[in-house]
Protein backbone atom coordinates (compact mmCIF):
# COMPACT_ATOMS: atom_id res chain seq x y z
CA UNK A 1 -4.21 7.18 -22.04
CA UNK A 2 -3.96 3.40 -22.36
CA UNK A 3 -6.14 1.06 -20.08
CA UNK A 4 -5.25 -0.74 -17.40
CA UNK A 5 -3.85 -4.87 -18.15
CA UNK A 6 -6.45 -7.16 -16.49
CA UNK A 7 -3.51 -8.06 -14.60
CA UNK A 8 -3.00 -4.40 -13.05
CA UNK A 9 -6.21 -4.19 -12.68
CA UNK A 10 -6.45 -7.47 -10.43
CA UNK A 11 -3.32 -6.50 -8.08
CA UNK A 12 -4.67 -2.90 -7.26
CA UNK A 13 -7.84 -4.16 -6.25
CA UNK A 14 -6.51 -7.04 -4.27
CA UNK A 15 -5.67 -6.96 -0.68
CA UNK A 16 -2.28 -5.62 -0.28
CA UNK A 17 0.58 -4.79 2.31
CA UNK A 18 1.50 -1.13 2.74
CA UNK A 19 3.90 0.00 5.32
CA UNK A 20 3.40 3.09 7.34
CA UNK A 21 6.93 4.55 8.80
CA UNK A 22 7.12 7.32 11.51
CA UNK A 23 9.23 8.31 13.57
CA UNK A 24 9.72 7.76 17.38
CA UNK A 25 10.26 10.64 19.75
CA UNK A 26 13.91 10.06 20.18
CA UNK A 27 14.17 9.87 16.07
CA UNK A 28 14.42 6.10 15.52
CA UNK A 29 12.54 4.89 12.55
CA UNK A 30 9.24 2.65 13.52
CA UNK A 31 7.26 0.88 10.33
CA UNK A 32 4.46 -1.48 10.32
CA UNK A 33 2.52 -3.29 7.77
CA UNK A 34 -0.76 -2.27 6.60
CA UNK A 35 -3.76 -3.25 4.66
CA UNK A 36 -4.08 -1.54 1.36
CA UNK A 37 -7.28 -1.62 0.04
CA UNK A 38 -9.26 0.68 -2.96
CA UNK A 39 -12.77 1.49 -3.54
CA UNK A 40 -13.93 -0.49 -7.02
């Protein structure tokens, strides 16, 4: 399995948007950014 560019490796352990969709009771969408963070 090849390794991981220093460049991958430096956007997966910065801070990062995420969004996080549900949906409302009457079956609208609703998303909102989130943090994205990993454990190093």
């Amino acid at each position: 399995m090849p390794a991981l560019t220093d460049d991958a490796v430096a956007l997966l352990t910065a801070r990062n948007f995420g969004h996080l969709a549900t949906l409302l009771p009457d079956g609208a969408p609703h998303s909102v950014p989130v943090w994205v963070g990993g454990r190093g």
